[in-house]
N, C-alpha and C. Protein backbone atom coordinates (compact mmCIF):
# COMPACT_ATOMS: atom_id res chain seq x y z
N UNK A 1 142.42 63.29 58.44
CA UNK A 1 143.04 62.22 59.20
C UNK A 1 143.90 62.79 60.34
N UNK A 2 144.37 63.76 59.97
CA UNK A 2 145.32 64.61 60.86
C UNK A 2 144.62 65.23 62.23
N UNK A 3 143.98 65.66 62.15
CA UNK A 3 142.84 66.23 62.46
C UNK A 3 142.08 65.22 63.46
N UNK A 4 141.95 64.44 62.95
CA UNK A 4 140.90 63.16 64.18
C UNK A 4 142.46 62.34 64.95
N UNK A 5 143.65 62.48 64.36
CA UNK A 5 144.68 61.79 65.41
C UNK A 5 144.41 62.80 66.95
N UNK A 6 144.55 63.97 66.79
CA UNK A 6 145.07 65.10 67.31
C UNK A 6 143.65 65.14 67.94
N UNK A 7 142.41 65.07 68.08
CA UNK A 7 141.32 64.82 68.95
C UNK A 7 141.38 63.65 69.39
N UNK A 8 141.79 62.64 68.52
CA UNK A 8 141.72 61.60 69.86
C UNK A 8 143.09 61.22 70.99
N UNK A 9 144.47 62.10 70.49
CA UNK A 9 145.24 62.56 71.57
C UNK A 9 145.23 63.11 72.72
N UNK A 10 143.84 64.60 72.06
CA UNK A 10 143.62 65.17 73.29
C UNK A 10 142.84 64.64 73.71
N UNK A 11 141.82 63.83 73.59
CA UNK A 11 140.88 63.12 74.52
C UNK A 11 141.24 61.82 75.31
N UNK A 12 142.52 61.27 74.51
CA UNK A 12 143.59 60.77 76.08
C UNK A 12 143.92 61.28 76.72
N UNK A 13 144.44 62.14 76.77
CA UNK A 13 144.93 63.37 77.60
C UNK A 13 144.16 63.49 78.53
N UNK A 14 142.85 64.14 78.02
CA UNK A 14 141.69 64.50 78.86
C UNK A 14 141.65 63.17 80.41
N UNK A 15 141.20 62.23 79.65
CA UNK A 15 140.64 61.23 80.44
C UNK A 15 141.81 60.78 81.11
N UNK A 16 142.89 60.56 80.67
CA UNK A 16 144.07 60.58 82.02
C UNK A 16 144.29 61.16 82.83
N UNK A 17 144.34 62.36 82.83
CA UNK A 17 144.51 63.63 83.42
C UNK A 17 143.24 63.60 84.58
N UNK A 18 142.39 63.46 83.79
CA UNK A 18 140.80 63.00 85.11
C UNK A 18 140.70 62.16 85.62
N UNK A 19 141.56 60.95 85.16
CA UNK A 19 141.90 59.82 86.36
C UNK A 19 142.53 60.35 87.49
N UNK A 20 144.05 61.41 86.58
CA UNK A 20 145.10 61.75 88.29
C UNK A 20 144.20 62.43 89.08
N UNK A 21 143.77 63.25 88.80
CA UNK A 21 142.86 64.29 89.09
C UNK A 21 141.90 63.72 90.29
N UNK A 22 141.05 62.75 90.10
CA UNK A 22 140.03 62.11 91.10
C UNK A 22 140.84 61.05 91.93
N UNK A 23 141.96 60.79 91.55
CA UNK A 23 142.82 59.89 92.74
C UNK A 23 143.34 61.26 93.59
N UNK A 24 142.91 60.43 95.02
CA UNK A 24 143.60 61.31 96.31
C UNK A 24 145.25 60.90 96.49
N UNK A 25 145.77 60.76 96.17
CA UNK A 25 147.16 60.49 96.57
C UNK A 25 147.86 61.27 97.94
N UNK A 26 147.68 60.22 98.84
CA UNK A 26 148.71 60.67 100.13
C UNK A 26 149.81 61.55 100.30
N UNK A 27 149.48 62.37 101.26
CA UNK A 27 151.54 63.20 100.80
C UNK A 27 152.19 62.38 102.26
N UNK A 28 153.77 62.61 101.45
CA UNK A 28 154.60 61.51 102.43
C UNK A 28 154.30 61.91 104.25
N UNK A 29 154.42 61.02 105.15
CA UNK A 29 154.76 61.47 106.50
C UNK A 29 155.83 61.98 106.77
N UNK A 30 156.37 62.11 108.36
CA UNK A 30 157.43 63.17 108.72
C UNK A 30 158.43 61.77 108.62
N UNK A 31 157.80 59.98 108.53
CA UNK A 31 159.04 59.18 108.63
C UNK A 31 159.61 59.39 107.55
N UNK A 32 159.12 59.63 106.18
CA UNK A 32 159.99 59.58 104.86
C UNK A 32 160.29 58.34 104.46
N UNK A 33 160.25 57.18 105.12
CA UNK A 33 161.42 56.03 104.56
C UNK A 33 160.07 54.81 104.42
N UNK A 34 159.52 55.25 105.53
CA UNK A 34 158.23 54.62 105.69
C UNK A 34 156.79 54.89 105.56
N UNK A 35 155.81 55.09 104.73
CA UNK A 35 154.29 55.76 104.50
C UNK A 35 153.64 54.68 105.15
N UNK A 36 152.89 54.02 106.32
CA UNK A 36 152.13 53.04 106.37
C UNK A 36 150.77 53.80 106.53
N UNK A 37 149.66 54.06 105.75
CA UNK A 37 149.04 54.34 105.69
C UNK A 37 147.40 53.35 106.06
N UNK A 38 147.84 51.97 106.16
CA UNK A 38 146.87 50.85 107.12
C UNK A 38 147.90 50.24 107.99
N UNK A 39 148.50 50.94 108.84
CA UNK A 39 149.04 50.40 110.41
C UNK A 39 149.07 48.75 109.85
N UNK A 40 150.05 48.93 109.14
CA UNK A 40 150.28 46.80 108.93
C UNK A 40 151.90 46.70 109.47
N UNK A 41 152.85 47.78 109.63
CA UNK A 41 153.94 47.45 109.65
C UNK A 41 154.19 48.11 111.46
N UNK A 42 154.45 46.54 112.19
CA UNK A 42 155.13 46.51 113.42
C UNK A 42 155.83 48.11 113.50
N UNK A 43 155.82 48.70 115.01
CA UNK A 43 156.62 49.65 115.56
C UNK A 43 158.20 49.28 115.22
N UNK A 44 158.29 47.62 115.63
CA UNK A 44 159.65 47.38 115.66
C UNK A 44 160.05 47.64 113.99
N UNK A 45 159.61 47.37 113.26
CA UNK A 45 160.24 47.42 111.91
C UNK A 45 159.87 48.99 111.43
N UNK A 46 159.09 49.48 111.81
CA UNK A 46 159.32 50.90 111.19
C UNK A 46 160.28 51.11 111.72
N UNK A 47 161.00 51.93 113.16
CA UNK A 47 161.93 52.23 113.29
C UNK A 47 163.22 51.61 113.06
N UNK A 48 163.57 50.34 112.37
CA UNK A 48 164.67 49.98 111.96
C UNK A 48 164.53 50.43 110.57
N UNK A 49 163.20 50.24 109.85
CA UNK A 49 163.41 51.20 108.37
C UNK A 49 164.01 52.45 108.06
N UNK A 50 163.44 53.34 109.95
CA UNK A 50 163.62 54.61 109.60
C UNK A 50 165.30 54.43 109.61
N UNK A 51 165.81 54.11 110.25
CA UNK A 51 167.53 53.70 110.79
C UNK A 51 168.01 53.45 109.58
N UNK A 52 168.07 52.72 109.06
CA UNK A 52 168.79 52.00 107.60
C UNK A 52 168.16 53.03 106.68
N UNK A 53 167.51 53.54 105.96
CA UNK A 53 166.78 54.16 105.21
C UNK A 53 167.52 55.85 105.41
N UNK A 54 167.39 56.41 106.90
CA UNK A 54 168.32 57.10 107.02
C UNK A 54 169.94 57.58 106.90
N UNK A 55 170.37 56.24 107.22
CA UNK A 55 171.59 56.22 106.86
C UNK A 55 172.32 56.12 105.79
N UNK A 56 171.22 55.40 104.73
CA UNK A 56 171.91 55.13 103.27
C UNK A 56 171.82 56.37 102.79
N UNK A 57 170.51 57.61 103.00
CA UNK A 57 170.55 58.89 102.79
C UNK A 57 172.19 59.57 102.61
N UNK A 58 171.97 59.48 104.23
CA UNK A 58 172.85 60.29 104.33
C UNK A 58 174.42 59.82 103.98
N UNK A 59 174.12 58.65 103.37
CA UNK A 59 176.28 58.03 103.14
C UNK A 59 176.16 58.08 101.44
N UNK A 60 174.70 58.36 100.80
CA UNK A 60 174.89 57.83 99.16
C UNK A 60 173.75 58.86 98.32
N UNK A 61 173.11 59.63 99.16
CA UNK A 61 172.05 60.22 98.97
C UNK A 61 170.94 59.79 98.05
N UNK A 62 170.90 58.46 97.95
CA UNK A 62 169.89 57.48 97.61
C UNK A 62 168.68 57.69 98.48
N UNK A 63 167.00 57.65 98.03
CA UNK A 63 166.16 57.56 99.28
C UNK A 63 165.46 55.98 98.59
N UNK A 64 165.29 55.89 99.19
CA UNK A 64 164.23 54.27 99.27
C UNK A 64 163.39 54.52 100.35
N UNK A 65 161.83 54.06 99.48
CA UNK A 65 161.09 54.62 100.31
C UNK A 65 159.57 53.49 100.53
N UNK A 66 159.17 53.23 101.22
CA UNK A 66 157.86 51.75 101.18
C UNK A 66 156.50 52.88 101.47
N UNK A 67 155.71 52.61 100.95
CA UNK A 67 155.02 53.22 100.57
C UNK A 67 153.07 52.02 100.57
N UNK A 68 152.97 52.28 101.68
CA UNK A 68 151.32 50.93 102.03
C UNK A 68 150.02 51.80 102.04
N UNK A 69 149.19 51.34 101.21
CA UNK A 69 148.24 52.49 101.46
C UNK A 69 146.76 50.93 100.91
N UNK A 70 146.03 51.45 101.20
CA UNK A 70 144.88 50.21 101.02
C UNK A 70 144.21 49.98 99.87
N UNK A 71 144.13 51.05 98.68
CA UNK A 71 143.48 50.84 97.61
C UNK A 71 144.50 51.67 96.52
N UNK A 72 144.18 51.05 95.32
CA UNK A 72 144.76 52.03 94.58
C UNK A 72 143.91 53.09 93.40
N UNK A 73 142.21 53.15 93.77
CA UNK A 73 141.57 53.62 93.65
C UNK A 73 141.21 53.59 92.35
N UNK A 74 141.39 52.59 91.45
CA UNK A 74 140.87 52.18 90.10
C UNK A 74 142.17 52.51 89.25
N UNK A 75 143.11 52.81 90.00
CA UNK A 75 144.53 52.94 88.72
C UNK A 75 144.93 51.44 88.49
N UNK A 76 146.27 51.16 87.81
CA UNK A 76 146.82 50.21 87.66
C UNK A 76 147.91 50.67 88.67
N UNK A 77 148.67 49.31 88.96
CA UNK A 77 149.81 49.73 90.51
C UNK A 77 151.07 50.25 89.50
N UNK A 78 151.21 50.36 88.03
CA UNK A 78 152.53 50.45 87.36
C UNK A 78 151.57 52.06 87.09
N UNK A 79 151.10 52.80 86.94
CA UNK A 79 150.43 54.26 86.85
C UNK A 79 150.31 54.94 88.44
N UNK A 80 149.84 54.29 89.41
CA UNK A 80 149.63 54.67 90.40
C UNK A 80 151.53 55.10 91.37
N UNK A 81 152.53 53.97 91.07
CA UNK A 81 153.18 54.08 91.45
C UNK A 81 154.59 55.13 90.09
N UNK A 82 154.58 55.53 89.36
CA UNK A 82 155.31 56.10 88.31
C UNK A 82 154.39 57.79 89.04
N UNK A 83 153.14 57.69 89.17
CA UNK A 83 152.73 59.12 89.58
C UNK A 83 152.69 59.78 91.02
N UNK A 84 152.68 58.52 91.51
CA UNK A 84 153.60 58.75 93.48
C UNK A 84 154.95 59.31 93.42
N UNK A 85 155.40 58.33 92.65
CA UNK A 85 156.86 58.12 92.51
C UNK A 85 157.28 59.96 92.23
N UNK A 86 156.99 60.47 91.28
CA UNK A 86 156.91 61.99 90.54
C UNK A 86 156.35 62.90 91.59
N UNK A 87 154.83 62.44 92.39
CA UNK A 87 154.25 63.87 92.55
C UNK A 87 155.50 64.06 94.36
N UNK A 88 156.12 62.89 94.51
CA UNK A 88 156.15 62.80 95.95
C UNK A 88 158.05 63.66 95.68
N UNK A 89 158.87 63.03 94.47
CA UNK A 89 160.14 63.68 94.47
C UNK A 89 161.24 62.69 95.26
N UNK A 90 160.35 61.00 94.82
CA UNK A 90 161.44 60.46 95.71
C UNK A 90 163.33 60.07 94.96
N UNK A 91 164.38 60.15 95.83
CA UNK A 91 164.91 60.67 95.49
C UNK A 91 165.96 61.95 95.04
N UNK A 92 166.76 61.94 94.79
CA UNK A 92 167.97 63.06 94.10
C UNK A 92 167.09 64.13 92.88
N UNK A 93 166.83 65.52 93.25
CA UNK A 93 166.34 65.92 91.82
C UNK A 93 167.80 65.61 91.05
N UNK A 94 167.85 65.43 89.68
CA UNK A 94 169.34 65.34 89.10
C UNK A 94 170.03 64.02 89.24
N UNK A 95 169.71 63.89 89.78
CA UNK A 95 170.22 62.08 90.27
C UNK A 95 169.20 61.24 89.78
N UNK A 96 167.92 61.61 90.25
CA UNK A 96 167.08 60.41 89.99
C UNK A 96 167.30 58.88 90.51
N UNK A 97 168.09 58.97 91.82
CA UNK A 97 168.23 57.94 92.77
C UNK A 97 167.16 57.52 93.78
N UNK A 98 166.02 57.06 93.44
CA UNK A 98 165.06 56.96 94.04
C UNK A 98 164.48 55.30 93.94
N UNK A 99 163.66 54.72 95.17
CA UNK A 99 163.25 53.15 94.96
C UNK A 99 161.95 53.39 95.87
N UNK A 100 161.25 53.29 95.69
CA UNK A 100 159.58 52.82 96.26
C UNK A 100 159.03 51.55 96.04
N UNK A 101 159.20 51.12 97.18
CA UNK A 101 158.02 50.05 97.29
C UNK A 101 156.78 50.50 97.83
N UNK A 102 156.01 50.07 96.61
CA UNK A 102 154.25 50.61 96.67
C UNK A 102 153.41 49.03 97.29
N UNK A 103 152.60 49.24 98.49
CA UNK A 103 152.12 47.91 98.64
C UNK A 103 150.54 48.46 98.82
N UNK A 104 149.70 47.84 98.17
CA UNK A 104 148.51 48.13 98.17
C UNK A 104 147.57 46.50 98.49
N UNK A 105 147.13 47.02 99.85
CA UNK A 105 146.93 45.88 100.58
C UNK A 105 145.56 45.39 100.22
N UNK A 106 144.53 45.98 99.89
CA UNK A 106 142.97 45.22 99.51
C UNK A 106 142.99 45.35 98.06
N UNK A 107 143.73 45.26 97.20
CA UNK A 107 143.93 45.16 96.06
C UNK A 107 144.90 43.97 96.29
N UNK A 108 145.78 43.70 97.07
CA UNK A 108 146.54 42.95 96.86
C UNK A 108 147.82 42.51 95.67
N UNK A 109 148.11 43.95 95.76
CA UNK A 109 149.20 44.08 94.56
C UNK A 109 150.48 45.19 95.13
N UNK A 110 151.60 44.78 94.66
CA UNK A 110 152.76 45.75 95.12
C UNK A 110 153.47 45.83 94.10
N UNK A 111 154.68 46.53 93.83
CA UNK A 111 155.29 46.98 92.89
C UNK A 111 156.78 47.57 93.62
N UNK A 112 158.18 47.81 92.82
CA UNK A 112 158.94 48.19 93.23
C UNK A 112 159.01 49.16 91.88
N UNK A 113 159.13 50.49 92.18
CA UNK A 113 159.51 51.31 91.11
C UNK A 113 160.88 51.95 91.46
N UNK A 114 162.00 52.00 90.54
CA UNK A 114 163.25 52.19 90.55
C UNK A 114 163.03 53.44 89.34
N UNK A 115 164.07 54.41 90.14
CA UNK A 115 164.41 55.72 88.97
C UNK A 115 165.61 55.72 88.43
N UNK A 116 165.80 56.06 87.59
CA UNK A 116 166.54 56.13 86.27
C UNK A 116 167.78 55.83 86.83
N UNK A 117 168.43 56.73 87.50
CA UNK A 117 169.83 56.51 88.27
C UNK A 117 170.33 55.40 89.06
N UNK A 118 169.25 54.52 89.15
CA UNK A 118 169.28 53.42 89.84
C UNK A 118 169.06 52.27 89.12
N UNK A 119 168.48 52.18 87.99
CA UNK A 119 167.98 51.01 86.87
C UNK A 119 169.65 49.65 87.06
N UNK A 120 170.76 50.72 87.07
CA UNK A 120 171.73 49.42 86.81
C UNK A 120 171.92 48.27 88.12
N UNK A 121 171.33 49.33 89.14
CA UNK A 121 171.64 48.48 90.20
C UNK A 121 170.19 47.85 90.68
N UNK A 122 169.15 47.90 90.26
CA UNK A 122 167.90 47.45 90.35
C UNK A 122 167.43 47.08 89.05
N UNK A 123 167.81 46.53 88.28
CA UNK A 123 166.94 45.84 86.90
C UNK A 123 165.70 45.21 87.55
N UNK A 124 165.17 45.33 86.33
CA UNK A 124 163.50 44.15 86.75
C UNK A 124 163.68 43.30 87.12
N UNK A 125 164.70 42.29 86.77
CA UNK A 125 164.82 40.90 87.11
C UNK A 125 164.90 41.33 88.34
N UNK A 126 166.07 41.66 89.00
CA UNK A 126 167.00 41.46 90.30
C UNK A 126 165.44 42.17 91.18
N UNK A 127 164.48 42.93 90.92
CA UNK A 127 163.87 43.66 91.39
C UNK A 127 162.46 42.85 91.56
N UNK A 128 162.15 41.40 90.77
CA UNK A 128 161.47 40.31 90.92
C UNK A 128 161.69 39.67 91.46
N UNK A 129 163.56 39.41 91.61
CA UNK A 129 163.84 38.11 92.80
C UNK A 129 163.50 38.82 94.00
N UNK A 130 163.82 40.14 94.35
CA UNK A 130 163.41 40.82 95.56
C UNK A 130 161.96 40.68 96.19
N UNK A 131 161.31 41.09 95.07
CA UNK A 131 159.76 40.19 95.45
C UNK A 131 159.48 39.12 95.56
N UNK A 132 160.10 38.30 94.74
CA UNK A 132 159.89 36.92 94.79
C UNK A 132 159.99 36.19 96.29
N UNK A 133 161.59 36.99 96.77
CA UNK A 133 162.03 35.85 97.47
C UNK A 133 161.69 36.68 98.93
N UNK A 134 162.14 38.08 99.25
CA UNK A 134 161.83 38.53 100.50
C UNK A 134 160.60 38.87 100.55
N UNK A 135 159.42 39.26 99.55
CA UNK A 135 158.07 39.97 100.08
C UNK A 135 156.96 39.15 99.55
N UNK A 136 157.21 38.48 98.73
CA UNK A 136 155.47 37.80 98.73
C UNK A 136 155.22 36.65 99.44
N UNK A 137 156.46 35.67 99.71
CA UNK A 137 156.47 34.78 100.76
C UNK A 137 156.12 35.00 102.43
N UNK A 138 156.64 36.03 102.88
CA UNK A 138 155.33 36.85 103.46
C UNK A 138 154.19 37.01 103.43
N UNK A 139 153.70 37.74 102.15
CA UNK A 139 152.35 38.16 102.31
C UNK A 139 151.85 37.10 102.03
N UNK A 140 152.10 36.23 101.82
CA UNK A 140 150.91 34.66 101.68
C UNK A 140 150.97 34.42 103.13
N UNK A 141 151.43 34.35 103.66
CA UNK A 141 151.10 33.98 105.29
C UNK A 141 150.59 35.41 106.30
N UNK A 142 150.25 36.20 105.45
CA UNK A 142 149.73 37.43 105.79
C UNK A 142 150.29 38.36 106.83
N UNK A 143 151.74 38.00 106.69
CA UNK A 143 152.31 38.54 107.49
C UNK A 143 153.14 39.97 106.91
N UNK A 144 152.49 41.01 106.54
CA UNK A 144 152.49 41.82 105.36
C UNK A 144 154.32 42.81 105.97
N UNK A 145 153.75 42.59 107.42
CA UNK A 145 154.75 43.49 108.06
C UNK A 145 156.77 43.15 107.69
N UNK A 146 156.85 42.06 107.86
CA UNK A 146 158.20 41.43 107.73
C UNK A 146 158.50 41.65 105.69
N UNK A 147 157.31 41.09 105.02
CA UNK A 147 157.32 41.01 103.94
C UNK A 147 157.81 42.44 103.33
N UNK A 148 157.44 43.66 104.25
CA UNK A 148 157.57 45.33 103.89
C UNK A 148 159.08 45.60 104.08
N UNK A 149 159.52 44.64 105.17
CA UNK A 149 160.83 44.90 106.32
C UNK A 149 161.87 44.26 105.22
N UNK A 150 161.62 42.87 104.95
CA UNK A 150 162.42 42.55 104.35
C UNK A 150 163.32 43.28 103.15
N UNK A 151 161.55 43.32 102.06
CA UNK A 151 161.83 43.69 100.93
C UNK A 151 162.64 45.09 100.68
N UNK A 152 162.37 45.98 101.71
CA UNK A 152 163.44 47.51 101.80
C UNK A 152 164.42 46.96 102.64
N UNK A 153 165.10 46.05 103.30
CA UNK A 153 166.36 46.05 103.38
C UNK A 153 167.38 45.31 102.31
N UNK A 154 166.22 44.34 101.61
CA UNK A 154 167.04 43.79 100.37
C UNK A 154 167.17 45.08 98.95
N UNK A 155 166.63 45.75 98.87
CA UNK A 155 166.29 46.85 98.27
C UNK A 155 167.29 47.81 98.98
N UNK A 156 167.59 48.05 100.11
CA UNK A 156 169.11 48.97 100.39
C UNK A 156 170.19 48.32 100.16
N UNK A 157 170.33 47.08 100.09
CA UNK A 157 171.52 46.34 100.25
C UNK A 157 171.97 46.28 98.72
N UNK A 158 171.12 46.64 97.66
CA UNK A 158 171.29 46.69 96.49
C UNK A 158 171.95 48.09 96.15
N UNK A 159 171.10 49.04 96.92
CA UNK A 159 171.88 50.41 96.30
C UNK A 159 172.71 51.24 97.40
N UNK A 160 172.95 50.08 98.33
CA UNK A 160 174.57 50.63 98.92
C UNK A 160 175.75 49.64 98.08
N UNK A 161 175.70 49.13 97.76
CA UNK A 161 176.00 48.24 96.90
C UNK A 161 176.62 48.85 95.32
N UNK A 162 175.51 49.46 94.97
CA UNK A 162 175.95 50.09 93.59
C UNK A 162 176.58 51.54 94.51
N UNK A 163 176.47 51.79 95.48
CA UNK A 163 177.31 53.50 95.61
C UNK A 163 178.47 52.80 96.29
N UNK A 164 178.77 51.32 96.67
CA UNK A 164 179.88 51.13 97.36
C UNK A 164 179.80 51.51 98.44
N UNK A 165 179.48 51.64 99.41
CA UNK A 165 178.78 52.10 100.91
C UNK A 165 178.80 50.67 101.84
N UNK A 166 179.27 50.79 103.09
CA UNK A 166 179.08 49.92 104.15
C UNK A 166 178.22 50.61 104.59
N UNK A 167 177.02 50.17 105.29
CA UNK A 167 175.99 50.78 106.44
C UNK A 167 176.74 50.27 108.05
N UNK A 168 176.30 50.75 108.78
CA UNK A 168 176.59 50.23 109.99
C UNK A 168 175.56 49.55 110.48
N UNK A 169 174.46 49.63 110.11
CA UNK A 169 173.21 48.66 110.09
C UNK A 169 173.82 47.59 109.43
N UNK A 170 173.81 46.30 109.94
CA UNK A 170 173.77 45.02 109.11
C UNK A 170 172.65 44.54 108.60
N UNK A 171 172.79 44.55 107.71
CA UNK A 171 171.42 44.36 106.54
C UNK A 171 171.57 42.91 106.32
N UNK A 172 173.33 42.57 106.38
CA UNK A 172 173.11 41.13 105.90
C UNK A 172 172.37 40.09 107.38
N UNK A 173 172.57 40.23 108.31
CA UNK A 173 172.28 39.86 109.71
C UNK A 173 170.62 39.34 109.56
N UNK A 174 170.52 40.88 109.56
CA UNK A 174 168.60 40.88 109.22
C UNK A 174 167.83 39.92 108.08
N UNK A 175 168.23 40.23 106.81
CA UNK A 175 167.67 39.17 105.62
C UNK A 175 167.60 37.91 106.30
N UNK A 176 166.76 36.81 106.00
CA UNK A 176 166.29 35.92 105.73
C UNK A 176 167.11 35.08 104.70
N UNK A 177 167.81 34.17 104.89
CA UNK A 177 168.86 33.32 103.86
C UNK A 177 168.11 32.94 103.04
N UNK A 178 168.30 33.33 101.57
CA UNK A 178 167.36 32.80 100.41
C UNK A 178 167.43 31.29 100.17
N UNK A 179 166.00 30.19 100.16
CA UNK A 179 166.41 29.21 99.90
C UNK A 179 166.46 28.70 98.39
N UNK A 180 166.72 29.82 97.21
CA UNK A 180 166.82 29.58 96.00
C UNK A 180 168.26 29.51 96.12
N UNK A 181 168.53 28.72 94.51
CA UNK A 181 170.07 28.67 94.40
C UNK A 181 170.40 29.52 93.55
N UNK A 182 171.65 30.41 93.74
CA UNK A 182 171.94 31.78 92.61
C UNK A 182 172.67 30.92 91.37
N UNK A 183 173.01 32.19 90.49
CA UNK A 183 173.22 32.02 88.99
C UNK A 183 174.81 31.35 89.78
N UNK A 184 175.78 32.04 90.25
CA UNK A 184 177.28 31.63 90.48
C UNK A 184 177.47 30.42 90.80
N UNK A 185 175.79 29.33 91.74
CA UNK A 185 176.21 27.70 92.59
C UNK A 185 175.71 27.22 90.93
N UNK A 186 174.79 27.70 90.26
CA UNK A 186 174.56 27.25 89.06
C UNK A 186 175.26 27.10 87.95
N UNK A 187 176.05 28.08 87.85
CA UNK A 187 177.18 27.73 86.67
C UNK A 187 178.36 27.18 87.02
N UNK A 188 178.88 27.32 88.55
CA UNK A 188 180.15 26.40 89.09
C UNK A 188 179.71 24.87 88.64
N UNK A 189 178.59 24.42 89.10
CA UNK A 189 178.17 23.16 89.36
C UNK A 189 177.95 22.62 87.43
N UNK A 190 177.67 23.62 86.43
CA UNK A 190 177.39 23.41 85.06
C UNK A 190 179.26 23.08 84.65
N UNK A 191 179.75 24.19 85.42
CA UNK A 191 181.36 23.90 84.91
C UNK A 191 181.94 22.26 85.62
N UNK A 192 181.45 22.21 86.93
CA UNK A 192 182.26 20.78 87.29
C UNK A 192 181.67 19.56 86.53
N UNK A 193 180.27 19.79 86.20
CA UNK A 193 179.68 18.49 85.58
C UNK A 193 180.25 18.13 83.87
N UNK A 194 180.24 19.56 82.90
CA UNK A 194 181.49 19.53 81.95
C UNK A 194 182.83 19.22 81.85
N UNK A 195 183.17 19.80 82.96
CA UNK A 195 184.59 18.90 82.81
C UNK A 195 184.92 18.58 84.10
């Protein structure tokens, strides 16, 4: 019994390993903040990525990084992006302050992967309303570019936020006013209707 666990361990192994193996995975460009690998994201918004993206670097040593490439070549986007995320080093070694947004455009799937050092200030939830509210409302009107723009400045504004950091970029300026209502108009309004 022992014996057949331990072959069919290594023969996961195997066949994972030959998945990474036959995926080409991109190495980053000289922007760092930005990979557009299908030209979807406006001149104008790359270089304000590179701007904000740079600066949170250098005030919190956080990197956040968007990351567009067109297929994800038979992976899943939660494997494809955990092995970007690793082979690329985004991020503090030691810190593990790192955020990628992975957008994979003829698959039509994206993902935000957050590293360890960052989990308190990016939970899943808060990291769904980010999709929810700045990037897929976008990409339904196929406007993939703003949807990329948005979602990494709501995504810096989170982890200057947890390092306590003003940018001199206004991030709040840029966002798009969410037309959901937050948890704080929700429970004021639960407290006035109680008493």
């Amino acid at each position: 019994m022992r014996v057949k666990r331990t072959f069919y361990l290594i023969l996961v192994f195997l066949v994972i390993s030959n998945v990474l193996l036959a995926v080409d995975f991109p190495k980053p460009t000289p922007y760092k903040y930005i990979n557009d690998y299908v030209g979807v994201v406006e001149p104008e918004y790359v270089q304000k990525i590179i701007s904000v993206g740079k600066e949170l670097e250098n005030k919190t040593t956080a990197q956040v990084t968007a990351v567009v490439i067109d297929s994800l070549q038979g992976m899943t986007i939660e494997e494809y992006a955990v092995e970007l995320f690793r082979r690329w080093g985004i991020g503090q070694k030691g810190k593990d302050n790192g955020v990628l947004l992975l957008v994979a455009i003829n698959d039509r799937q994206m993902r935000i992967e957050v590293g360890y050092g960052l989990e308190g200030a990016i939970p899943d939830g808060k990291a769904g309303r980010i999709r929810d509210e700045y990037i897929i409302p976008y990409f339904k009107e196929g406007d993939y570019s703003k949807g990329i723009y948005y979602g990494y400045l709501a995504l810096v504004k989170e982890v200057a936020k947890e390092y306590n950091v003003e940018l001199t970029f206004d991030v709040d300026a840029e966002l798009p006013k969410s037309s959901s209502v937050d948890v704080e108009t929700i429970a004021i309004i639960i407290f006035i209707v109680i008493f």
